[in-house]
N, C-alpha and C. Protein backbone atom coordinates (compact mmCIF):
# COMPACT_ATOMS: atom_id res chain seq x y z
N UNK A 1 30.26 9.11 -32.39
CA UNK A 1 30.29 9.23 -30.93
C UNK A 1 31.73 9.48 -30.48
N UNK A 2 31.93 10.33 -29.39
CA UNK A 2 33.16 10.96 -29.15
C UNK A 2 33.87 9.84 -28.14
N UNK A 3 35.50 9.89 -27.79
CA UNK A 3 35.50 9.26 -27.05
C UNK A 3 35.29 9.24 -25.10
N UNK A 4 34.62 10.61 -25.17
CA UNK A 4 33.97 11.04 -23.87
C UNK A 4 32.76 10.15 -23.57
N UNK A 5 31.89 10.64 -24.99
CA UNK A 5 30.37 10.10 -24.63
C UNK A 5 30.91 8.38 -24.93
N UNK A 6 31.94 7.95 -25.27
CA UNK A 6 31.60 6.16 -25.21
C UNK A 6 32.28 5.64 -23.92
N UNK A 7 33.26 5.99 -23.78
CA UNK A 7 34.15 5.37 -22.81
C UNK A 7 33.73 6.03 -21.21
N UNK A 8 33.78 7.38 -21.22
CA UNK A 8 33.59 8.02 -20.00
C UNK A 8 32.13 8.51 -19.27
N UNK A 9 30.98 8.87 -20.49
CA UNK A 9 30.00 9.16 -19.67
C UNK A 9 29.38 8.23 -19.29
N UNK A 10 29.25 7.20 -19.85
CA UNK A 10 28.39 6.29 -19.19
C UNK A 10 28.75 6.11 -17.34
N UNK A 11 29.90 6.05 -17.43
CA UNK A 11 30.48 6.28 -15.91
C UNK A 11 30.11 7.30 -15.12
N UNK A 12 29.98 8.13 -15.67
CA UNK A 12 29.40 9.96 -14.97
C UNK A 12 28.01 9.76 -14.32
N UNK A 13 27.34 9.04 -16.10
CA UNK A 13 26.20 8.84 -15.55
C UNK A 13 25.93 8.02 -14.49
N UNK A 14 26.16 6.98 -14.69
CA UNK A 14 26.08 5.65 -13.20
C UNK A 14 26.64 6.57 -12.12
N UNK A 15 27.68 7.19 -12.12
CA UNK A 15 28.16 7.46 -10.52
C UNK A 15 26.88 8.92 -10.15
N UNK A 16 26.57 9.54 -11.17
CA UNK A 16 25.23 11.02 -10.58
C UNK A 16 23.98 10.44 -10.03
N UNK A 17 23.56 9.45 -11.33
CA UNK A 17 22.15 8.98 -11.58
C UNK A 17 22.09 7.62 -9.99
N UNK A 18 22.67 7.60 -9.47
CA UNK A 18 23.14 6.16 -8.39
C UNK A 18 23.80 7.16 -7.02
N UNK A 19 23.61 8.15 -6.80
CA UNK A 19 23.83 8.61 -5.62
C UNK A 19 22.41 8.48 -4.78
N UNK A 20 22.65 8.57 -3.27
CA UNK A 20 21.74 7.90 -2.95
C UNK A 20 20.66 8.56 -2.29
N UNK A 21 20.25 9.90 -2.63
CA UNK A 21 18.83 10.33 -3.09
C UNK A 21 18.35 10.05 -3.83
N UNK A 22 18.90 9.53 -4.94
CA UNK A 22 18.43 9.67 -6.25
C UNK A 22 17.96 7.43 -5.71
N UNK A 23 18.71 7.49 -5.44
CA UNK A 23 18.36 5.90 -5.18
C UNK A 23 16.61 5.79 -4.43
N UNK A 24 16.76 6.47 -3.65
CA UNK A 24 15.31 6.68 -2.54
C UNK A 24 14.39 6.59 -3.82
N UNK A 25 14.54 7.77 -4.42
CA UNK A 25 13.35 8.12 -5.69
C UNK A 25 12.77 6.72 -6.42
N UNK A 26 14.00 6.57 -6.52
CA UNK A 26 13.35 4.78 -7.41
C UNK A 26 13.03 3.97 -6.94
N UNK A 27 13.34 4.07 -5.36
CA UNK A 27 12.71 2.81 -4.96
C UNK A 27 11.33 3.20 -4.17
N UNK A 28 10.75 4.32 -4.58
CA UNK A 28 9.46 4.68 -4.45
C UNK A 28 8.56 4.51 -5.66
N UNK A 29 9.57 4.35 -6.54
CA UNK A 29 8.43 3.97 -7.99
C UNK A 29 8.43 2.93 -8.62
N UNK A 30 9.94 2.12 -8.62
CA UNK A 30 10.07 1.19 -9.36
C UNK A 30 9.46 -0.42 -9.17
N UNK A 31 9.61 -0.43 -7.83
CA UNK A 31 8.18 -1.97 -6.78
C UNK A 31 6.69 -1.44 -7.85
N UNK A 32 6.59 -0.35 -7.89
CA UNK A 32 5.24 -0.40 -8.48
C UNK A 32 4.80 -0.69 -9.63
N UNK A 33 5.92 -1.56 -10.58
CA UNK A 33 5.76 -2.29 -11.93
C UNK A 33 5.59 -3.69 -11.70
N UNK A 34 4.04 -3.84 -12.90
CA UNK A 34 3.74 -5.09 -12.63
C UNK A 34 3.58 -5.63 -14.49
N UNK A 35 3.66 -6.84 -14.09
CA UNK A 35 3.31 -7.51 -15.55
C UNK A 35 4.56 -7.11 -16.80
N UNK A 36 4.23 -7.27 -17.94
CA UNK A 36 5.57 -6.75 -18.89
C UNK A 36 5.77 -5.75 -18.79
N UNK A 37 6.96 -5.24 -18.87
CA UNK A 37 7.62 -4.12 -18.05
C UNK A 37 8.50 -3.69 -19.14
N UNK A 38 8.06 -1.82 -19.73
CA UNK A 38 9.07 -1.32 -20.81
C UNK A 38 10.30 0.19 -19.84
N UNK A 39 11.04 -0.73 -19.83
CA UNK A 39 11.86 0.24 -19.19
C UNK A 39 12.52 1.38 -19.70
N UNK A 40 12.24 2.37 -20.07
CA UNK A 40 13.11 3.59 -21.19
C UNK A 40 14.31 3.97 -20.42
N UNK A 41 15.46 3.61 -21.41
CA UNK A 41 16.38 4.41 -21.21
C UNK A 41 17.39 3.50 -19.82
N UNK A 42 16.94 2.47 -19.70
CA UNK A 42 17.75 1.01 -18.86
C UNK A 42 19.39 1.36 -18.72
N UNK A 43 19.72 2.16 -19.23
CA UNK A 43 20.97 2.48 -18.83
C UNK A 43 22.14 1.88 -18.45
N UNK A 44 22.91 1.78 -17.11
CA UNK A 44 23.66 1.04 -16.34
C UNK A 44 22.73 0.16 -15.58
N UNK A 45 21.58 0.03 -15.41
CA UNK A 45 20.78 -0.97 -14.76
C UNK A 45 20.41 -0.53 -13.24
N UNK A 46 19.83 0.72 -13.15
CA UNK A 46 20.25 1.30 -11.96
C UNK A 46 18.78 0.57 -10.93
N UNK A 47 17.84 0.27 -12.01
CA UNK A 47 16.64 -0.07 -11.70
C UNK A 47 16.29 -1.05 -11.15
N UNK A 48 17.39 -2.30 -11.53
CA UNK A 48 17.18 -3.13 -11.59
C UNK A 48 16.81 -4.63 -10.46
N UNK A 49 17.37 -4.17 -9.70
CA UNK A 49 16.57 -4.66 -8.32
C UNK A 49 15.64 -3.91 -7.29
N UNK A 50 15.37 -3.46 -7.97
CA UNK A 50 14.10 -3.07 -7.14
C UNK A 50 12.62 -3.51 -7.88
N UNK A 51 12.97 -4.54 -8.95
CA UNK A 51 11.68 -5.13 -9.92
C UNK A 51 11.59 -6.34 -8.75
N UNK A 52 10.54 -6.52 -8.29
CA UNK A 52 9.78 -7.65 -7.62
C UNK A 52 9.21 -8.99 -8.73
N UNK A 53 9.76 -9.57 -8.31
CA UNK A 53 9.81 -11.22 -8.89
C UNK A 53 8.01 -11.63 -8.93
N UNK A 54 7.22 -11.03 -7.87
CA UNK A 54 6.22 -11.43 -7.64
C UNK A 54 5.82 -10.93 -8.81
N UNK A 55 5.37 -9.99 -8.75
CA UNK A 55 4.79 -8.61 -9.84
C UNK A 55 5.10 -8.80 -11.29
N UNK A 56 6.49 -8.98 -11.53
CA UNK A 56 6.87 -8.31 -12.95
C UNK A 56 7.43 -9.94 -13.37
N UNK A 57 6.97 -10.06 -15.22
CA UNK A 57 7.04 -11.60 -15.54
C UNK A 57 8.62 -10.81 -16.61
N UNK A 58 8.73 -9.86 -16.68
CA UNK A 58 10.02 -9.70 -17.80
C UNK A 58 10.04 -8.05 -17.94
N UNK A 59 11.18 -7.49 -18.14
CA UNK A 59 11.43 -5.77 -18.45
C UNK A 59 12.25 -5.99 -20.08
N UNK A 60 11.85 -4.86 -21.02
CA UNK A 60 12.53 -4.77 -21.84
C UNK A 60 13.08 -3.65 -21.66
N UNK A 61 14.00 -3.56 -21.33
CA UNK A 61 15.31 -1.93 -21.42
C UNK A 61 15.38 -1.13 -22.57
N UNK A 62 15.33 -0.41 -23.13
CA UNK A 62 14.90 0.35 -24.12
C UNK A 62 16.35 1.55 -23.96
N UNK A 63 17.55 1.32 -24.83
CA UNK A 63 18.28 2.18 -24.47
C UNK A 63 19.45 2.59 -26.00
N UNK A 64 20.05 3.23 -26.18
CA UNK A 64 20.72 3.49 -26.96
C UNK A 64 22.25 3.15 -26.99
N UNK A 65 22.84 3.26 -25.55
CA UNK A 65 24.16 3.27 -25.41
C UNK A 65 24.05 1.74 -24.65
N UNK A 66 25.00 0.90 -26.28
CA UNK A 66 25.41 -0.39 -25.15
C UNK A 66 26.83 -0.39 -24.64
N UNK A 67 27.35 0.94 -24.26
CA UNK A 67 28.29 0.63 -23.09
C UNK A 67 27.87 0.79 -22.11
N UNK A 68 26.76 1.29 -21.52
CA UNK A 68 25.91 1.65 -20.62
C UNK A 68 25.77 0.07 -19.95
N UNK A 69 24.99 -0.52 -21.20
CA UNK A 69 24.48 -2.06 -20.73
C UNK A 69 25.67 -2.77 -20.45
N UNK A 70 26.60 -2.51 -20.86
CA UNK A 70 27.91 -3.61 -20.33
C UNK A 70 28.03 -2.87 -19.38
N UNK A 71 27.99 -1.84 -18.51
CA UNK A 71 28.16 -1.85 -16.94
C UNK A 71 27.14 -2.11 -16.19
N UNK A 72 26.26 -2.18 -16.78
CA UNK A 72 24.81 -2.95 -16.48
C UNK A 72 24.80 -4.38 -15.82
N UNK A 73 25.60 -5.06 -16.17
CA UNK A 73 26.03 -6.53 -16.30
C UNK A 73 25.97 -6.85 -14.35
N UNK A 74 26.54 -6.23 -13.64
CA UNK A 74 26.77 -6.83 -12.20
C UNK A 74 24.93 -6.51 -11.64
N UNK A 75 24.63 -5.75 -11.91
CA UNK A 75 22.95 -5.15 -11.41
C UNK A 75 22.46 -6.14 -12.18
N UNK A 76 22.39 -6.40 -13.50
CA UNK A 76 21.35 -7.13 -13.92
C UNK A 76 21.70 -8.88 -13.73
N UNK A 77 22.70 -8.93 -13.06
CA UNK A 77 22.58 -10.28 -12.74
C UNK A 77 22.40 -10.68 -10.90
N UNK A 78 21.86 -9.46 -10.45
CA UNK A 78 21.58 -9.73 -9.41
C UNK A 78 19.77 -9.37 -8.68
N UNK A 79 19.43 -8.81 -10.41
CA UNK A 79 17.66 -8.64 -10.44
C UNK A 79 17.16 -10.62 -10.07
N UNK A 80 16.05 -10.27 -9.68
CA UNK A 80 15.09 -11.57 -9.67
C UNK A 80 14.21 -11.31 -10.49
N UNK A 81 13.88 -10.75 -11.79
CA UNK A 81 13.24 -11.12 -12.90
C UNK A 81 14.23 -10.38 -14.31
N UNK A 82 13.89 -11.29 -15.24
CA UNK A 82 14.51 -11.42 -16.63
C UNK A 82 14.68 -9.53 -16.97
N UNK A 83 15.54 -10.01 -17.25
CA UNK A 83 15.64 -8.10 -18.27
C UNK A 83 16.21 -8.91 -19.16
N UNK A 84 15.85 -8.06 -20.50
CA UNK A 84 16.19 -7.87 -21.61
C UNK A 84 16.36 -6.68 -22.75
N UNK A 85 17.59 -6.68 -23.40
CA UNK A 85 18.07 -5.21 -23.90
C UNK A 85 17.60 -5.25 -25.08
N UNK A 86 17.62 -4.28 -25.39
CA UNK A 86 17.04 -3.60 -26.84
C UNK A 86 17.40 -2.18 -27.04
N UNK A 87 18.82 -2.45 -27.96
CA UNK A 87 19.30 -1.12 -28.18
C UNK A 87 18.64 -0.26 -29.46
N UNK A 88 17.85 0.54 -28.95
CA UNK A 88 17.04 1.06 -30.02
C UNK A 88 17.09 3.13 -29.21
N UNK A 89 16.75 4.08 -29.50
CA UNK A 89 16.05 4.96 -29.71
C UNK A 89 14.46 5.01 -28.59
N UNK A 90 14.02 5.95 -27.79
CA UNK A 90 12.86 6.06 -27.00
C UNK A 90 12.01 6.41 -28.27
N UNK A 91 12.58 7.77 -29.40
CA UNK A 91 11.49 7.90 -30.27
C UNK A 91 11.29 6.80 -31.11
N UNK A 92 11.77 5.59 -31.18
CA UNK A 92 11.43 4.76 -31.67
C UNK A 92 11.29 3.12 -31.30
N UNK A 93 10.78 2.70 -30.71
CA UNK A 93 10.59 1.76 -29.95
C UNK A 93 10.27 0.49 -30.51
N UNK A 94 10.77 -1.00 -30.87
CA UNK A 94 10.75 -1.27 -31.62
C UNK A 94 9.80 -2.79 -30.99
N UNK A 95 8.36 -2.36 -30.49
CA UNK A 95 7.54 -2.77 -29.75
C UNK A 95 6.51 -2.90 -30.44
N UNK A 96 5.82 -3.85 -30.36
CA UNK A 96 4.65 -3.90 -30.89
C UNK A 96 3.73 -2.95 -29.85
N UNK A 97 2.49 -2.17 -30.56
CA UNK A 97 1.38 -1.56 -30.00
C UNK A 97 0.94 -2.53 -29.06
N UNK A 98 -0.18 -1.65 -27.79
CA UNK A 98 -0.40 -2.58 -26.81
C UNK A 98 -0.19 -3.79 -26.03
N UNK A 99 1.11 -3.78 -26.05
CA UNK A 99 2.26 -4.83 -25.33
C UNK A 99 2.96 -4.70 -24.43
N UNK A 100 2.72 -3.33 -23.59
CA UNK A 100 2.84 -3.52 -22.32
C UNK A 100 2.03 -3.19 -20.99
N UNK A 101 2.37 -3.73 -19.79
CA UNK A 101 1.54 -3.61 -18.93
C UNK A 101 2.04 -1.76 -18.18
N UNK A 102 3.22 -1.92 -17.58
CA UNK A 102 3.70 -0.77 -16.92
C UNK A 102 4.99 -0.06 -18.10
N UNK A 103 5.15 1.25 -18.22
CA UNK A 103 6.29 1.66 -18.46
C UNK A 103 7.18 2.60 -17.81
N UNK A 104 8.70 2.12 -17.06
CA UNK A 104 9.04 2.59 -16.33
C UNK A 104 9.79 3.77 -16.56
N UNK A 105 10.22 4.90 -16.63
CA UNK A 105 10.76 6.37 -16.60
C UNK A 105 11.12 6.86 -16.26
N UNK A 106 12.85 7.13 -15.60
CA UNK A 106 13.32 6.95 -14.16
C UNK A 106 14.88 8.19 -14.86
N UNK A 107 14.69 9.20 -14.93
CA UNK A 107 15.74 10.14 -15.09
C UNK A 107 16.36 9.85 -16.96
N UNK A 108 15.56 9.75 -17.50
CA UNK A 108 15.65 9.65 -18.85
C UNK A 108 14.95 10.68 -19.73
N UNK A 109 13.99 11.10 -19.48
CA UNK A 109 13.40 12.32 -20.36
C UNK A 109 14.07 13.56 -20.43
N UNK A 110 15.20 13.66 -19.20
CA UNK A 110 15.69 14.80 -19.67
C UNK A 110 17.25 14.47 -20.46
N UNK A 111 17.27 13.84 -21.10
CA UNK A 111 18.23 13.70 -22.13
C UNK A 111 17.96 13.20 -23.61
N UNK A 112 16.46 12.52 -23.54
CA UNK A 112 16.03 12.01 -25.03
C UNK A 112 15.96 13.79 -25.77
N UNK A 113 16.34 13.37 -26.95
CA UNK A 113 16.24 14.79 -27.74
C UNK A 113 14.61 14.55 -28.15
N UNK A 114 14.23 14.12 -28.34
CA UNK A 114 12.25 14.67 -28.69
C UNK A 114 11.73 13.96 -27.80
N UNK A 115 11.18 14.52 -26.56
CA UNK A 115 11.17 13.41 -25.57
C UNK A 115 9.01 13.35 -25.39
N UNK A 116 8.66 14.57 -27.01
CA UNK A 116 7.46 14.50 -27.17
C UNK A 116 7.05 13.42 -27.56
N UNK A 117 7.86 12.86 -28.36
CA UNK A 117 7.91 12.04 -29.43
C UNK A 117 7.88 10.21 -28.97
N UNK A 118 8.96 10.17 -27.93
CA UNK A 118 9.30 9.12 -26.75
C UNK A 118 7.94 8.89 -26.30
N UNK A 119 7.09 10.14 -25.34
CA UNK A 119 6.01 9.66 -25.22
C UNK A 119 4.50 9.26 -25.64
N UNK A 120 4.89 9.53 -26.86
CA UNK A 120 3.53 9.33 -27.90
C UNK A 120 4.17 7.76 -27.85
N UNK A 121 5.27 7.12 -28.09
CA UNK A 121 5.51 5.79 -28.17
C UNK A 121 5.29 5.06 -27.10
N UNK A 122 5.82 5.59 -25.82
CA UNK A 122 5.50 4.79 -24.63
C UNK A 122 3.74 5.04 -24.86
N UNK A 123 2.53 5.81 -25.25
CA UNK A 123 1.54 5.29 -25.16
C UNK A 123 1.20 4.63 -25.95
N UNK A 124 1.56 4.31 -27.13
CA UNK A 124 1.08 3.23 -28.36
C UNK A 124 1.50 2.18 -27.65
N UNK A 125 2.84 2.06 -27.05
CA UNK A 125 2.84 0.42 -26.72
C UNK A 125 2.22 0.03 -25.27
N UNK A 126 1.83 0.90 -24.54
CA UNK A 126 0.99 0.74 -23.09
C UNK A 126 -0.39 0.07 -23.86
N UNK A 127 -0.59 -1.12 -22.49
CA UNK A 127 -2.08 -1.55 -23.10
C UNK A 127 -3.14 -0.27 -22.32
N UNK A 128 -4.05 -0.75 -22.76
CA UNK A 128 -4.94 0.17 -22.44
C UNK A 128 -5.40 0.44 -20.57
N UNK A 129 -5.11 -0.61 -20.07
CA UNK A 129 -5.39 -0.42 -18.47
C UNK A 129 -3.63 -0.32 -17.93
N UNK A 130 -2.89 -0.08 -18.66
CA UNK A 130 -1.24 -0.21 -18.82
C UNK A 130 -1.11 1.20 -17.15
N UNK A 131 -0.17 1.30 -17.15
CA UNK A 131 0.06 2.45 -15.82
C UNK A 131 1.83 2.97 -16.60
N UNK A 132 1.88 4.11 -16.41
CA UNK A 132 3.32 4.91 -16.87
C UNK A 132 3.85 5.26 -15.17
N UNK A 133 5.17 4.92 -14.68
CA UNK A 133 5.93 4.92 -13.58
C UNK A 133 6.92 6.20 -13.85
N UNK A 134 7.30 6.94 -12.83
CA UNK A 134 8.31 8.45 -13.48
C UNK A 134 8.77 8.66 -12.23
N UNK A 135 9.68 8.99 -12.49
CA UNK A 135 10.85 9.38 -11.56
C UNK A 135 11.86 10.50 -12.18
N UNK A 136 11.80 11.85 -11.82
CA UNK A 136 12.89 12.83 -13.04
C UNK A 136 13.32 13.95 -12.20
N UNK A 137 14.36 14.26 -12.43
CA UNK A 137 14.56 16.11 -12.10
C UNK A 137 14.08 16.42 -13.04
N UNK A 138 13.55 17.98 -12.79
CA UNK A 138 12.52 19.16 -13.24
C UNK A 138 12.70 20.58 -13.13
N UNK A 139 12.15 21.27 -14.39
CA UNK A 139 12.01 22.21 -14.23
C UNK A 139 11.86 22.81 -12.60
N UNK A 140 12.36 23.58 -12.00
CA UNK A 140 12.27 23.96 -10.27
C UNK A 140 10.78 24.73 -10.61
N UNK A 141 10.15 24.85 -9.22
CA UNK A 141 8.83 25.54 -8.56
C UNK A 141 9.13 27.31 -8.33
N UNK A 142 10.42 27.13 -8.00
CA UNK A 142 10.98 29.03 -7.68
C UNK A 142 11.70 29.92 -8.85
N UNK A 143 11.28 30.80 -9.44
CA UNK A 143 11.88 31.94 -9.94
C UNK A 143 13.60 32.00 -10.15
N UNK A 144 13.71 32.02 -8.77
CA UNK A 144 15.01 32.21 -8.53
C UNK A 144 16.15 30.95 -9.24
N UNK A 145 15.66 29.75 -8.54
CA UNK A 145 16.24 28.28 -8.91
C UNK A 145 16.41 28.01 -10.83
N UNK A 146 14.90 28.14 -11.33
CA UNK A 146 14.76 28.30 -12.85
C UNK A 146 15.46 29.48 -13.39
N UNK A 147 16.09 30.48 -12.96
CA UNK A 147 17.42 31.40 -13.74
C UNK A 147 18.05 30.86 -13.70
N UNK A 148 18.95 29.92 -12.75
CA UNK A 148 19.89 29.16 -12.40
C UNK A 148 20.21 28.70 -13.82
N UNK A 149 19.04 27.14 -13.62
CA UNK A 149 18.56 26.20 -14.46
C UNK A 149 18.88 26.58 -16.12
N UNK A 150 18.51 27.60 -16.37
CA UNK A 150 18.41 27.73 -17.77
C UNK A 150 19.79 28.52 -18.06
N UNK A 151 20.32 29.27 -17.13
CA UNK A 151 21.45 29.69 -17.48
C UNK A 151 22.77 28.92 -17.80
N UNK A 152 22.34 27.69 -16.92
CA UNK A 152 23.30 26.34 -16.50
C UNK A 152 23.18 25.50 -17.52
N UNK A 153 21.90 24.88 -18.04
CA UNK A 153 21.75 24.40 -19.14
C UNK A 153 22.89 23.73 -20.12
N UNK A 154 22.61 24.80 -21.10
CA UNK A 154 23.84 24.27 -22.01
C UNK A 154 25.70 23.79 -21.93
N UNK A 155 25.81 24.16 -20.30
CA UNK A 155 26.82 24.13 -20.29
C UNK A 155 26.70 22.55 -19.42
N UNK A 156 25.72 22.19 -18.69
CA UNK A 156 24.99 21.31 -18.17
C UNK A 156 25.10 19.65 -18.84
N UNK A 157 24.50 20.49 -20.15
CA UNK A 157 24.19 19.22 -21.36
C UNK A 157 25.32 18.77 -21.56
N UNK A 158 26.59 19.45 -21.77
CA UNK A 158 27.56 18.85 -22.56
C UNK A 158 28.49 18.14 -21.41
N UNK A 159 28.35 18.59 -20.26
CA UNK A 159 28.84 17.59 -19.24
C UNK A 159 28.27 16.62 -19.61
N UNK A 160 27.02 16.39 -19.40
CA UNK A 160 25.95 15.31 -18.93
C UNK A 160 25.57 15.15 -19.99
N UNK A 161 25.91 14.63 -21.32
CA UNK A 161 25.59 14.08 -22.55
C UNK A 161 24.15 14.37 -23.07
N UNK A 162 24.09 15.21 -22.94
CA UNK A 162 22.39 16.08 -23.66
C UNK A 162 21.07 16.32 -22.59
N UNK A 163 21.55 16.37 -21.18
CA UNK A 163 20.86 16.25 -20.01
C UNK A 163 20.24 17.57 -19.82
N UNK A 164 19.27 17.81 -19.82
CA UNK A 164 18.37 18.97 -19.39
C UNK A 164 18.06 19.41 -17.87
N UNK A 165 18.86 20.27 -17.16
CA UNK A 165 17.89 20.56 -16.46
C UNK A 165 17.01 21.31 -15.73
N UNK A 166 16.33 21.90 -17.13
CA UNK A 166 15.16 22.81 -17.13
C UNK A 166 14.25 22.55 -17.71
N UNK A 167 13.75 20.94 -17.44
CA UNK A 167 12.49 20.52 -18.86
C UNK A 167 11.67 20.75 -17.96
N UNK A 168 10.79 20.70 -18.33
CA UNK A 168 8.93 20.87 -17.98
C UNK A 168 8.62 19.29 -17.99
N UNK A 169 8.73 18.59 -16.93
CA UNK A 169 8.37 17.14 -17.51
C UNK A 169 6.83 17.45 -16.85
N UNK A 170 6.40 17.93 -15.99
CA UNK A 170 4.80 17.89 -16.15
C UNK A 170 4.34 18.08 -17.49
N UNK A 171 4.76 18.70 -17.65
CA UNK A 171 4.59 19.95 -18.99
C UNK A 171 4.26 19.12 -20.12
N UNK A 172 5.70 18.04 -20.23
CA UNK A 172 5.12 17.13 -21.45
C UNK A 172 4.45 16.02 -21.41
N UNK A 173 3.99 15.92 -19.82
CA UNK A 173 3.02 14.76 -19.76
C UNK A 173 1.72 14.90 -20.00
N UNK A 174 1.51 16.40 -19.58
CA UNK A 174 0.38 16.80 -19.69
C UNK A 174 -0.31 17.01 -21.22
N UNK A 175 1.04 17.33 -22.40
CA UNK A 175 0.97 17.92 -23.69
C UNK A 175 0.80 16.49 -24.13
N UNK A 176 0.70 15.29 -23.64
CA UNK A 176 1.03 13.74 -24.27
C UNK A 176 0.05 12.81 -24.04
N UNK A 177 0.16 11.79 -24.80
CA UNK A 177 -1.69 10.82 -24.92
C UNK A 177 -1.77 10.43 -23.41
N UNK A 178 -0.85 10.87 -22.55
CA UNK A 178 -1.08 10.46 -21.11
C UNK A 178 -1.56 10.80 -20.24
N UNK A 179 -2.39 10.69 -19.41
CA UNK A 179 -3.06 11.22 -18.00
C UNK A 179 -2.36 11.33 -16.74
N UNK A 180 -1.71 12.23 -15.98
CA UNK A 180 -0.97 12.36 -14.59
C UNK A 180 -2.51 12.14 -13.72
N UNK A 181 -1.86 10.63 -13.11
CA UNK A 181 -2.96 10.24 -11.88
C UNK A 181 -2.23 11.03 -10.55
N UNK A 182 -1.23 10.16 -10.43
CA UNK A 182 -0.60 10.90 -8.70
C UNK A 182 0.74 11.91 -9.47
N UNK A 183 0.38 12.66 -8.68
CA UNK A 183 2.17 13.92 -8.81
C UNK A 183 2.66 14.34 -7.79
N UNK A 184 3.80 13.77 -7.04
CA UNK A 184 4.65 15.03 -6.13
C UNK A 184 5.86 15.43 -6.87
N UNK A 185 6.46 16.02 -5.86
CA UNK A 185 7.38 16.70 -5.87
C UNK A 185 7.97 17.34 -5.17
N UNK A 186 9.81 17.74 -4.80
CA UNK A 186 10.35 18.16 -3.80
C UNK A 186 11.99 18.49 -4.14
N UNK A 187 12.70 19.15 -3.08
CA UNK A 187 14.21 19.40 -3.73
C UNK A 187 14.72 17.91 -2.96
N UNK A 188 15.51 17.48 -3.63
CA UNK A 188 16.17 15.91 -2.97
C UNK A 188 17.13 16.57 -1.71
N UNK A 189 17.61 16.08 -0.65
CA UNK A 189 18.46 16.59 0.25
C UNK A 189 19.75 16.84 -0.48
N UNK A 190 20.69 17.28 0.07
CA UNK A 190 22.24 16.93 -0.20
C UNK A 190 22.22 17.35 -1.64
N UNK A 191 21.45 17.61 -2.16
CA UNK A 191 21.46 17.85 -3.84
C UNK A 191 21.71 19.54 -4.33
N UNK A 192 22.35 19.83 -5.52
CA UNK A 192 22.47 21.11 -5.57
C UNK A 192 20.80 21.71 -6.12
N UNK A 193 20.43 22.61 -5.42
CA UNK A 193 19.20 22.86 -6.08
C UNK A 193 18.45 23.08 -7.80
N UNK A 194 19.64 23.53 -7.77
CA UNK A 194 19.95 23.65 -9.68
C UNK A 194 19.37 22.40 -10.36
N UNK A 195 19.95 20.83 -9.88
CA UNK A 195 19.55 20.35 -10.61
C UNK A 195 19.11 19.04 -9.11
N UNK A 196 18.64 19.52 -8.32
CA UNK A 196 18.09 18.63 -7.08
C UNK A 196 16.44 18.43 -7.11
N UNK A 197 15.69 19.46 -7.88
CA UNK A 197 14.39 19.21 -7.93
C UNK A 197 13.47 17.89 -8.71
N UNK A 198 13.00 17.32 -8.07
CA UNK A 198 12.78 15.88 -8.17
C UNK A 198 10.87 16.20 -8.27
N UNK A 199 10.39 15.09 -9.37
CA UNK A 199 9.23 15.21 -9.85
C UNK A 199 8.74 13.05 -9.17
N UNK A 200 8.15 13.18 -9.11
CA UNK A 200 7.41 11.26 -9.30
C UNK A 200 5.98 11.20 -9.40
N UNK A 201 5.49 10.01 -9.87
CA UNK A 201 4.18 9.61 -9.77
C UNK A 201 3.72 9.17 -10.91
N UNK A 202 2.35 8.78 -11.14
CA UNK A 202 2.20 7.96 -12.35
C UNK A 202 0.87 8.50 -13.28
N UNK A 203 1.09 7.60 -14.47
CA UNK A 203 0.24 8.30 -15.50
C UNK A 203 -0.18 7.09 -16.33
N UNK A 204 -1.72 6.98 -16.62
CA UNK A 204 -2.23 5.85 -17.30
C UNK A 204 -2.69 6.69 -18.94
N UNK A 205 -3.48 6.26 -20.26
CA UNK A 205 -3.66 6.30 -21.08
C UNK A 205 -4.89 7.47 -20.72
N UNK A 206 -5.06 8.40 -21.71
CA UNK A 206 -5.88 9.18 -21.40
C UNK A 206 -7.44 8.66 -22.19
């Protein structure tokens, strides 16, 4: 690991992923986790108060970078229910099958490198009446925006530590053991369109 991606992106990320459109988004999805709670990709903890004490008995964070989780530290001590880290890999989750209730998904798929793979795991460990929570930029709806997107890409990723943003996340929900119940979608305000197009809604076991 370089000393960009240890010391500095995690910072990039918290200050992009924590602007406050991007804040709105989550707090349209994230109240809606109940019971054990697998959070992919827990990051700087951006999530983390907006988990309802009523609802949710514990979150496991599911993340790779623990410098991430040490800036995590002021958010997660100001949640009202338990988080707990687990520095592991999305394609590999180190969860027992059918052990959770909700899994939350909140601007992480477009940086897991097999993020097919991530979600074949988030459904092995969803119980069976389990609910999948998502929150992502996306592939754009216009012609025009998706030249952008893909042209921008690679030069994109290496800012933004392997960040995509031209995935198809319908695309791989639809290709995955998961069912899309609700879907919107829209460009976030104030956002560059390139990478402002915003996906949410949820998906249970098919």
């Amino acid at each position: 690991m370089s000393f960009y991606e240890k010391r500095i992106l995690p910072h990039v990320i918290n200050c992009a992923c924590g602007a406050p459109a991007v804040a709105r988004q989550r707090e349209k999805v994230v109240p809606e986790a109940k019971g054990r709670v697998l959070e992919l990709g827990i990051g700087t903890g951006l999530n983390a108060t907006y988990y309802r004490a009523a609802d949710v008995t514990e979150v496991v964070g599911v993340d790779p970078s623990r410098e991430s989780w040490v800036l995590a530290q002021p958010k997660i001590a100001e949640a009202s229910v338990p988080i707990e880290y687990c520095e592991a890999s999305a394609e590999d989750i180190p969860l027992p099958s059918d052990s959770i209730d909700t899994a939350v998904i909140t601007y992480t798929l477009c940086t897991i490198p097999q993020p097919e793979k991530a979600l074949q795991e988030v459904a092995r460990v969803l119980r069976s009446d389990g609910r999948v929570l998502i929150a992502e930029h996306a592939l754009a709806p216009d012609a025009a925006v998706i030249k952008w997107q893909n042209r921008l890409n690679g030069l994109w990723g290496k800012i933004a530590g392997g960040c995509h943003i031209n995935r198809d996340i319908r695309g791989l929900l639809d290709a995955s053991p998961l069912q899309v119940r609700q879907w919107q979608g829209m460009y976030l305000p104030q956002t560059p369109r390139v990478a402002g197009y915003n996906v949410w809604g949820t998906a249970s076991l098919k």
